[in-house]
PDB file of N, CA and C in Angstrom:
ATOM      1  N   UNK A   1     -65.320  37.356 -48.961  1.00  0.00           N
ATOM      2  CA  UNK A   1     -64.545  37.551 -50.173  1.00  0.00           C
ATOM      3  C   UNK A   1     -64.020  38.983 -50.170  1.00  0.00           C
ATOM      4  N   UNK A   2     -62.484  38.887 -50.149  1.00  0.00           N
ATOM      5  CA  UNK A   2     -62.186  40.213 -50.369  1.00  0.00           C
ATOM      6  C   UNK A   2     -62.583  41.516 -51.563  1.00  0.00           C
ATOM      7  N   UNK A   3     -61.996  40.949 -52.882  1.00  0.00           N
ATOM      8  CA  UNK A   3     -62.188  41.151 -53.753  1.00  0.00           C
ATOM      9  C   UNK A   3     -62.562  39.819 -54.885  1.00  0.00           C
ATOM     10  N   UNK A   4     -63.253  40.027 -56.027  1.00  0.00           N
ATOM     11  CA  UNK A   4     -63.167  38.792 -57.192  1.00  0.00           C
ATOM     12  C   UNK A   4     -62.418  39.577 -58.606  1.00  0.00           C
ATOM     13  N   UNK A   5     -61.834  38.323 -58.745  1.00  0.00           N
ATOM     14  CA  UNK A   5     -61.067  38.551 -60.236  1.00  0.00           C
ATOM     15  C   UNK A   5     -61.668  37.960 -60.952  1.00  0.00           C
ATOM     16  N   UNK A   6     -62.043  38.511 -62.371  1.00  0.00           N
ATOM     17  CA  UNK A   6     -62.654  38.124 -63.304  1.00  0.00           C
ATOM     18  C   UNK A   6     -61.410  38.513 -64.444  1.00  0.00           C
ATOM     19  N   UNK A   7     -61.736  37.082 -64.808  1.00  0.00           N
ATOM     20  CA  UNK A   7     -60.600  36.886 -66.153  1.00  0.00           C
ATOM     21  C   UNK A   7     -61.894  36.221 -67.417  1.00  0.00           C
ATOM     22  N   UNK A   8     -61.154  36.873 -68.290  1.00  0.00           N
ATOM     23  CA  UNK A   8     -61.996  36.707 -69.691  1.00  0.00           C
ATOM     24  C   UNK A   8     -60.835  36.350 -70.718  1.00  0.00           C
ATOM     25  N   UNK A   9     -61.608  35.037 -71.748  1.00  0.00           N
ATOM     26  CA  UNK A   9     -61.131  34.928 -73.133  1.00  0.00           C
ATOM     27  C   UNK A   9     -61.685  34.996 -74.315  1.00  0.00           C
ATOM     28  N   UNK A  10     -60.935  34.779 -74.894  1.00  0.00           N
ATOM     29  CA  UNK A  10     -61.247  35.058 -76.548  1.00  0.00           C
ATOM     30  C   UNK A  10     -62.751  35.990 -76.653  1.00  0.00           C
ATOM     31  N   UNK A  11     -63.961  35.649 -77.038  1.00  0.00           N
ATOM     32  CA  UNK A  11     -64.516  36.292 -77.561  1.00  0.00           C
ATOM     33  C   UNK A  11     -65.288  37.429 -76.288  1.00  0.00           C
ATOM     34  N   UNK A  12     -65.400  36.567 -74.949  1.00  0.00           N
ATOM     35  CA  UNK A  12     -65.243  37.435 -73.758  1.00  0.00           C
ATOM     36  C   UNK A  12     -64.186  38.233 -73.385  1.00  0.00           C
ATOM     37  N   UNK A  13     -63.195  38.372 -73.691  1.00  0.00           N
ATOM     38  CA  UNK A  13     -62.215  39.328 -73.865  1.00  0.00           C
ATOM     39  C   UNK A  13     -62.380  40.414 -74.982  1.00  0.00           C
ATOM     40  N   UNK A  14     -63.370  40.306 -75.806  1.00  0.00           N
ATOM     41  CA  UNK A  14     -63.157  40.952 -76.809  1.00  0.00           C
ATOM     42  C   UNK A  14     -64.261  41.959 -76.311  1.00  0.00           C
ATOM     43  N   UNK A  15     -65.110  41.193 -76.003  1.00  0.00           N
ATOM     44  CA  UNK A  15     -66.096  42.419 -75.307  1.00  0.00           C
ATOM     45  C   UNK A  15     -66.563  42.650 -74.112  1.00  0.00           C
ATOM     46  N   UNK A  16     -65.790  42.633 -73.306  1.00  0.00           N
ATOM     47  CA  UNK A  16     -64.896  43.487 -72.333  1.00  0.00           C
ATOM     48  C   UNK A  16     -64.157  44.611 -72.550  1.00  0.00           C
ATOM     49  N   UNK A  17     -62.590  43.941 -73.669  1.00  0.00           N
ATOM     50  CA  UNK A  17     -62.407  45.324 -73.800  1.00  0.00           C
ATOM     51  C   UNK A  17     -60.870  45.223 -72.936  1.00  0.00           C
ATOM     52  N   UNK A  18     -60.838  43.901 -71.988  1.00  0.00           N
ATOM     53  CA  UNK A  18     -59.719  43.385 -71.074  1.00  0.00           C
ATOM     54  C   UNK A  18     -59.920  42.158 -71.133  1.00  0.00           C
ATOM     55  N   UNK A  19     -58.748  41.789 -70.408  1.00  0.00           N
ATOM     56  CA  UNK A  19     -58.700  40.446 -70.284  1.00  0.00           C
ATOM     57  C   UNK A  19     -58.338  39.890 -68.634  1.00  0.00           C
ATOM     58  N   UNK A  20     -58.388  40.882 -67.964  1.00  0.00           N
ATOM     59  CA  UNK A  20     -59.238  40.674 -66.512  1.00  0.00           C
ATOM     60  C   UNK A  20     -59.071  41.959 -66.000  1.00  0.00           C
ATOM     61  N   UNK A  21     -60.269  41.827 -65.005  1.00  0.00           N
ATOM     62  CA  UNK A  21     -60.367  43.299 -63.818  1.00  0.00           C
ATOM     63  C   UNK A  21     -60.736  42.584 -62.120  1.00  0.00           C
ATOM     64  N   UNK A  22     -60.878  43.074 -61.434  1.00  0.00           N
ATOM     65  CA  UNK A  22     -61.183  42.892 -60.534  1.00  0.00           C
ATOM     66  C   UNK A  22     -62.471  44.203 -59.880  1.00  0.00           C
ATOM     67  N   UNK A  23     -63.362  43.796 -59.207  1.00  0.00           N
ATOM     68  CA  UNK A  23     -64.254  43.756 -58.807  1.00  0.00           C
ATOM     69  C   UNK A  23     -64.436  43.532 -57.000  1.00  0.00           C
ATOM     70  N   UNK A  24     -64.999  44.653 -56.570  1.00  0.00           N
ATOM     71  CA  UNK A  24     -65.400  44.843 -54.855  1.00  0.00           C
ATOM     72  C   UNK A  24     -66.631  43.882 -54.737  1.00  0.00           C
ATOM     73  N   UNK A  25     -66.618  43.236 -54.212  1.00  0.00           N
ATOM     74  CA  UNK A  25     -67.607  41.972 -53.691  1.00  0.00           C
ATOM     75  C   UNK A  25     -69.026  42.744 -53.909  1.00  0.00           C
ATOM     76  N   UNK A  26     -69.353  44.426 -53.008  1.00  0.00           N
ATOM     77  CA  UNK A  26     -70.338  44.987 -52.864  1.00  0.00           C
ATOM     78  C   UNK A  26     -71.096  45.328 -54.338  1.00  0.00           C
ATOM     79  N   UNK A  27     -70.290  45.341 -55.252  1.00  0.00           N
ATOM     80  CA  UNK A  27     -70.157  45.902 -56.643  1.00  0.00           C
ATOM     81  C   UNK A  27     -70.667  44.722 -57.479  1.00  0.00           C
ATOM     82  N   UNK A  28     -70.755  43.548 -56.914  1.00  0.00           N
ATOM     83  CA  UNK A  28     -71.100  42.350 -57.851  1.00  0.00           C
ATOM     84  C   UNK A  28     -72.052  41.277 -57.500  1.00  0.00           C
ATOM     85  N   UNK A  29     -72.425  41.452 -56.120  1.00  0.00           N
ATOM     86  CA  UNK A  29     -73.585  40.565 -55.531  1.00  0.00           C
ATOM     87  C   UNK A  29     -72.704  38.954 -55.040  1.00  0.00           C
ATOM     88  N   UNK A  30     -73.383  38.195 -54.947  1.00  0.00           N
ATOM     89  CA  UNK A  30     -72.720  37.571 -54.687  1.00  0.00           C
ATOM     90  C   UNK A  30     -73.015  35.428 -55.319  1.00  0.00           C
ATOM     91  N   UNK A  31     -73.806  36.079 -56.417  1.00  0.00           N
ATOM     92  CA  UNK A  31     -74.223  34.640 -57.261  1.00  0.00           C
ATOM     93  C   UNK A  31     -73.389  34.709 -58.898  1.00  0.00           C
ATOM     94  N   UNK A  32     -73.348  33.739 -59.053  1.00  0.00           N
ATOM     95  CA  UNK A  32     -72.910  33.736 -60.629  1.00  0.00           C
ATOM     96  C   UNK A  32     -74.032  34.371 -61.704  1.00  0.00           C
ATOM     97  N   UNK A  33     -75.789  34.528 -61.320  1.00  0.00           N
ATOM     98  CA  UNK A  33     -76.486  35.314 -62.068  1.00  0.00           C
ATOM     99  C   UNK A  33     -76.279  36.643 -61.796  1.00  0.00           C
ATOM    100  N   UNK A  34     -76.115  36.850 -61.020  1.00  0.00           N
ATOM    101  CA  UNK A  34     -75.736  38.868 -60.635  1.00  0.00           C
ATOM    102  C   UNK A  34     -74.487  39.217 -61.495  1.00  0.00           C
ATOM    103  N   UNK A  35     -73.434  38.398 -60.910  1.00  0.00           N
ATOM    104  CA  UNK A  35     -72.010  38.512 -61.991  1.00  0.00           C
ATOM    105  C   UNK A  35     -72.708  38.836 -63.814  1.00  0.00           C
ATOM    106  N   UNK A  36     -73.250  37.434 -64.006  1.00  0.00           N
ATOM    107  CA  UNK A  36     -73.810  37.734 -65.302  1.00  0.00           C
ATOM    108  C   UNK A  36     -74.369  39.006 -65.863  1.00  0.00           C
ATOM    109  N   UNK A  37     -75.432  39.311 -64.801  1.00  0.00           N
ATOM    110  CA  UNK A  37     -76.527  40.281 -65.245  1.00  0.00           C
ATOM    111  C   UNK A  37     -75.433  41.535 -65.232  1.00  0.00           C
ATOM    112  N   UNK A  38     -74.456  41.817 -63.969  1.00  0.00           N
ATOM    113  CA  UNK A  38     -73.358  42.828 -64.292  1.00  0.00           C
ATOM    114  C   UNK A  38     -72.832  42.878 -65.559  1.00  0.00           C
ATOM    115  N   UNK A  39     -72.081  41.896 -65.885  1.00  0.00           N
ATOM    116  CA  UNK A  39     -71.408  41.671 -67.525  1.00  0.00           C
ATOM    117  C   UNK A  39     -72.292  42.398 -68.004  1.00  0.00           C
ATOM    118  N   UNK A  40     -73.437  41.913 -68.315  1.00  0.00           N
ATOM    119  CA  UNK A  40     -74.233  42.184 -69.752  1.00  0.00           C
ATOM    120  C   UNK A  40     -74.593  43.623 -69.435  1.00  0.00           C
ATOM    121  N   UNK A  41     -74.771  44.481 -68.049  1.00  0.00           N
ATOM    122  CA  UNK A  41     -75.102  45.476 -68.120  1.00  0.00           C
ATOM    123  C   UNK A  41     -73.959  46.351 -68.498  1.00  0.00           C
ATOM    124  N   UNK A  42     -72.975  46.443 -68.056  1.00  0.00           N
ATOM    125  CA  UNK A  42     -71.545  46.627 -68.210  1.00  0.00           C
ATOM    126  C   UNK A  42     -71.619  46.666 -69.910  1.00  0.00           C
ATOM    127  N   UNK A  43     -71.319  45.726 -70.478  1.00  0.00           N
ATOM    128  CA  UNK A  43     -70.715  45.636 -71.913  1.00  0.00           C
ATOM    129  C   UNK A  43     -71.669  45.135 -72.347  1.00  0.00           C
ATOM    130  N   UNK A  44     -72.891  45.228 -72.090  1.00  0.00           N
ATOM    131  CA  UNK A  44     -73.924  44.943 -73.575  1.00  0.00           C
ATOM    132  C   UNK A  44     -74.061  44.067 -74.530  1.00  0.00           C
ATOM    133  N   UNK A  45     -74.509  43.991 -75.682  1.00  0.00           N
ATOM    134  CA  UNK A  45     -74.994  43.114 -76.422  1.00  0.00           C
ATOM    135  C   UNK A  45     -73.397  41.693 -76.829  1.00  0.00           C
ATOM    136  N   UNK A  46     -72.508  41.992 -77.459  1.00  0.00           N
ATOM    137  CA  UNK A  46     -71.139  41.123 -77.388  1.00  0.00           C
ATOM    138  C   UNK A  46     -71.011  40.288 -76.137  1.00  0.00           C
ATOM    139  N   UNK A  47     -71.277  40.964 -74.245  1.00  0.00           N
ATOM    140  CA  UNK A  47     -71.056  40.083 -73.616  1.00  0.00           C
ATOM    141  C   UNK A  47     -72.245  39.586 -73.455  1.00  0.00           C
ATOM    142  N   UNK A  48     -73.534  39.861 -73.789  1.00  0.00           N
ATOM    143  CA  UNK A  48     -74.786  39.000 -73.724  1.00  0.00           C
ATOM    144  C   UNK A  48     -74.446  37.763 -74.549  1.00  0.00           C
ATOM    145  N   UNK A  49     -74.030  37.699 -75.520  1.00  0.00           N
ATOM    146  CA  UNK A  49     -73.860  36.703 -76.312  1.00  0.00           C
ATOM    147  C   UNK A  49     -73.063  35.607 -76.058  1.00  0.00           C
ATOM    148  N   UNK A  50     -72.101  36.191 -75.648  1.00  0.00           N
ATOM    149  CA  UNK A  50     -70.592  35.260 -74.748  1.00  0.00           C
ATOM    150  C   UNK A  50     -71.473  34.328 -73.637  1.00  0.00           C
ATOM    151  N   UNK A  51     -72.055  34.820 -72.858  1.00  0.00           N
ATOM    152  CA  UNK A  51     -72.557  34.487 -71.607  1.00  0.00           C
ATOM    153  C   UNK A  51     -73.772  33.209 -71.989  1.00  0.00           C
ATOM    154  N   UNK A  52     -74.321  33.873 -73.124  1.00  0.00           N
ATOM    155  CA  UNK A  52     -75.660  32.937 -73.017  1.00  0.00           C
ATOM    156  C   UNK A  52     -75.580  31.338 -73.486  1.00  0.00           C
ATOM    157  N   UNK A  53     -74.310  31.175 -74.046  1.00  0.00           N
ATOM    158  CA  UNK A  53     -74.027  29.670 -74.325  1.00  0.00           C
ATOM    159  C   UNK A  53     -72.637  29.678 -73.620  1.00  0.00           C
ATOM    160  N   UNK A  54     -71.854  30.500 -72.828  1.00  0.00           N
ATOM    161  CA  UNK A  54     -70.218  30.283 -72.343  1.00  0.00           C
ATOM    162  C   UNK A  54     -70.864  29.570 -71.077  1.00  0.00           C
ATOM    163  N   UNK A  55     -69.203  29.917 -70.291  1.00  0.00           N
ATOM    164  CA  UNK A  55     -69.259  28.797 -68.904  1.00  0.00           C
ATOM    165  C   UNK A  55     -68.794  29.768 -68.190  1.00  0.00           C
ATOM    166  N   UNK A  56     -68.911  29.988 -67.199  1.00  0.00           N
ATOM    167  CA  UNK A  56     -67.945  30.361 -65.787  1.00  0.00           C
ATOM    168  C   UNK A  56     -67.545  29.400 -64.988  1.00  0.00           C
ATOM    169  N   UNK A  57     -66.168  29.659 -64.689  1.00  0.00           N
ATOM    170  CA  UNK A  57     -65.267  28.913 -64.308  1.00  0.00           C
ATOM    171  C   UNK A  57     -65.487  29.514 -62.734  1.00  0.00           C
ATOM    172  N   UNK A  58     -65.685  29.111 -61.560  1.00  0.00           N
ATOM    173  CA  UNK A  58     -65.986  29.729 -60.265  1.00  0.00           C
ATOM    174  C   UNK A  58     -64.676  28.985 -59.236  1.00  0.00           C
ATOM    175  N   UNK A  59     -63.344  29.456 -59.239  1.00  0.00           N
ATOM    176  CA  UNK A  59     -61.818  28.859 -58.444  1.00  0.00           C
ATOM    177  C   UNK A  59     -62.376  27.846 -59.277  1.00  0.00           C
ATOM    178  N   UNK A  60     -61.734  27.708 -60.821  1.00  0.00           N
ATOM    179  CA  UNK A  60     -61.627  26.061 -61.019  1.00  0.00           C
ATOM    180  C   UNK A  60     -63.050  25.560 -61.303  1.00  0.00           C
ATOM    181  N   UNK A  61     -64.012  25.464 -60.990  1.00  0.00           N
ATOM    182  CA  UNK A  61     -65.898  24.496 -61.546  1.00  0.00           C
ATOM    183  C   UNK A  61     -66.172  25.302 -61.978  1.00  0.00           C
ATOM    184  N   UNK A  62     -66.595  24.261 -63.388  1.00  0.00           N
ATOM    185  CA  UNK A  62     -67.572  25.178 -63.893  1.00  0.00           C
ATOM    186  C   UNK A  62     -68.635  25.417 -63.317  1.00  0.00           C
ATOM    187  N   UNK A  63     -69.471  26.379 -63.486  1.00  0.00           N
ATOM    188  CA  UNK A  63     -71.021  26.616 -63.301  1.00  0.00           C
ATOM    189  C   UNK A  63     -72.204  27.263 -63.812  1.00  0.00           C
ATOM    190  N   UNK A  64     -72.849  26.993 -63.845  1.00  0.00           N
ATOM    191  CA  UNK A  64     -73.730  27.218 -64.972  1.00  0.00           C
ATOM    192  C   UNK A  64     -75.211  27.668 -64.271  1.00  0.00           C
ATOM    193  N   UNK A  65     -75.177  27.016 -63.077  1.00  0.00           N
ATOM    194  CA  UNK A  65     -76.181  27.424 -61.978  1.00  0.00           C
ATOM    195  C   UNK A  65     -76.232  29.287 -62.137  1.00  0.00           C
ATOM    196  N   UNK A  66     -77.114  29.470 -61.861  1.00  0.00           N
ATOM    197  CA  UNK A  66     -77.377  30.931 -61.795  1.00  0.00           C
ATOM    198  C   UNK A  66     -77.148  31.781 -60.387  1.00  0.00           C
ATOM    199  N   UNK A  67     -77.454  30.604 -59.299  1.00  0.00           N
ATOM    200  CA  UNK A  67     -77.569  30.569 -58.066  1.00  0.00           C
ATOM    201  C   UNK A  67     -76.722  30.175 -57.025  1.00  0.00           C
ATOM    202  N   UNK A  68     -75.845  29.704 -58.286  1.00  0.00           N
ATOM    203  CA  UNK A  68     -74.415  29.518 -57.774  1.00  0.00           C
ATOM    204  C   UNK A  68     -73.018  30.233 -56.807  1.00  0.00           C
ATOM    205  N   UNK A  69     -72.770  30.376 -55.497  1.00  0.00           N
ATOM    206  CA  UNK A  69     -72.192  31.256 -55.177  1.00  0.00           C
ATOM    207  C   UNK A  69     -70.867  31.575 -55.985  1.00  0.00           C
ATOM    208  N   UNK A  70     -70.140  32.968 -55.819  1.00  0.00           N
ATOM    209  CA  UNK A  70     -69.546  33.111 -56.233  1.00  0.00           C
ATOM    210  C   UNK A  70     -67.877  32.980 -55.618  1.00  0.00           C
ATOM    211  N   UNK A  71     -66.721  32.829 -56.204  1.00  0.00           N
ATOM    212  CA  UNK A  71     -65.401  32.483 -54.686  1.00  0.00           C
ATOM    213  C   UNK A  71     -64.484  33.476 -54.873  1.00  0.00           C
ATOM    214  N   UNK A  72     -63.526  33.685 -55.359  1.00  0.00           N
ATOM    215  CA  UNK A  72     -62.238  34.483 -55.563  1.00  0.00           C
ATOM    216  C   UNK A  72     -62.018  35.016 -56.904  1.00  0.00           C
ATOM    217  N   UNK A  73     -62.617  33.721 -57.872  1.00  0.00           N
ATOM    218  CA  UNK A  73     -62.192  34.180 -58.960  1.00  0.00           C
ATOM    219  C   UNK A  73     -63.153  33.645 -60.031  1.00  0.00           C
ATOM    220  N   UNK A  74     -63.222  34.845 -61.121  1.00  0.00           N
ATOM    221  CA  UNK A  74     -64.128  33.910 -61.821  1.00  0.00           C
ATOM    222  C   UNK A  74     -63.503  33.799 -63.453  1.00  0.00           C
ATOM    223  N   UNK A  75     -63.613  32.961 -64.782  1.00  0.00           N
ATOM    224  CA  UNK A  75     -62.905  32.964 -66.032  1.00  0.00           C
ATOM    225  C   UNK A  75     -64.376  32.865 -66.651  1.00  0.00           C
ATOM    226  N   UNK A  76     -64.577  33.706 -67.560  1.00  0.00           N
ATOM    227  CA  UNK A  76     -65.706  33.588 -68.343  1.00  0.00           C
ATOM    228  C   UNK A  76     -65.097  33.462 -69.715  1.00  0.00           C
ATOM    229  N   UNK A  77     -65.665  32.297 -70.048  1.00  0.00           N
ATOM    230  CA  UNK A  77     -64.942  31.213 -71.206  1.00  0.00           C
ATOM    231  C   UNK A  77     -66.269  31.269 -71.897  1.00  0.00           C
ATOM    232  N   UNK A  78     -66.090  31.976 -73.410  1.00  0.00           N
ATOM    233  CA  UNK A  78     -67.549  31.190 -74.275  1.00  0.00           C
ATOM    234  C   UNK A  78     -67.537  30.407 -74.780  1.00  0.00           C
ATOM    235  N   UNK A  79     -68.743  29.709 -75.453  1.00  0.00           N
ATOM    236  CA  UNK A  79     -68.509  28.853 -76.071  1.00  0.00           C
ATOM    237  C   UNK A  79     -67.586  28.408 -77.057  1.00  0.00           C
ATOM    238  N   UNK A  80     -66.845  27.408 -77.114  1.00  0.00           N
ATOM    239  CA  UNK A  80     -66.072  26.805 -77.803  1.00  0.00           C
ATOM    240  C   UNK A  80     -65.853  25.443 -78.933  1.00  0.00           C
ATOM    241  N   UNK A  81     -65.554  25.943 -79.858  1.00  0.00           N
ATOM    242  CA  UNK A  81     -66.041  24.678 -81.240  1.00  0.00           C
ATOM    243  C   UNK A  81     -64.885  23.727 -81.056  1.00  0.00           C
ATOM    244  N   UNK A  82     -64.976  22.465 -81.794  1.00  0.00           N
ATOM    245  CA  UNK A  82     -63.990  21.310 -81.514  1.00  0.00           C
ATOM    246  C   UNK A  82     -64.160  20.335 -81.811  1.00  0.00           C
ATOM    247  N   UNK A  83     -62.692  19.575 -81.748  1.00  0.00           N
ATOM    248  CA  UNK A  83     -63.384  18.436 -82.063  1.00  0.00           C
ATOM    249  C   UNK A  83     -62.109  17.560 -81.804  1.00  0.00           C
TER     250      UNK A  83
END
């Protein structure tokens, strides 16, 4: 992986701070729990919250696995109400 793009919405965008950055592979590990544990160390309590009921989108699947590798790109989507 060259680099990963991380794109964020609504309430993950909000605490972020952006609404995507990109990220050096070395800089982020290489599972969807490291990504996580980055977020939350990064931006703190707002993206703890996003994360702990949202989804990551990994190229397109969701995943929810922790252990999940990571690909090109990731969308961290929180939870969402509906109907």
């Amino acid at each position: 992986m060259a680099s990963l793009t991380v794109r964020y919405f609504a309430a993950a965008a909000e605490a972020a701070g952006v609404e995507e950055e990109t990220f050096a592979p070395e800089a982020v590990g290489g599972t969807v729990g490291e990504l996580r544990d980055l977020l939350v160390d990064r931006y703190g309590a707002a993206m703890a919250r996003v994360v702990a009921n949202g989804s990551f989108l990994v190229d397109g699947v969701v995943q929810r696995d922790a252990s999940a590798p990571l690909g090109s790109s990731v969308d961290v989507l929180p939870p969402f109400a509906g109907g």
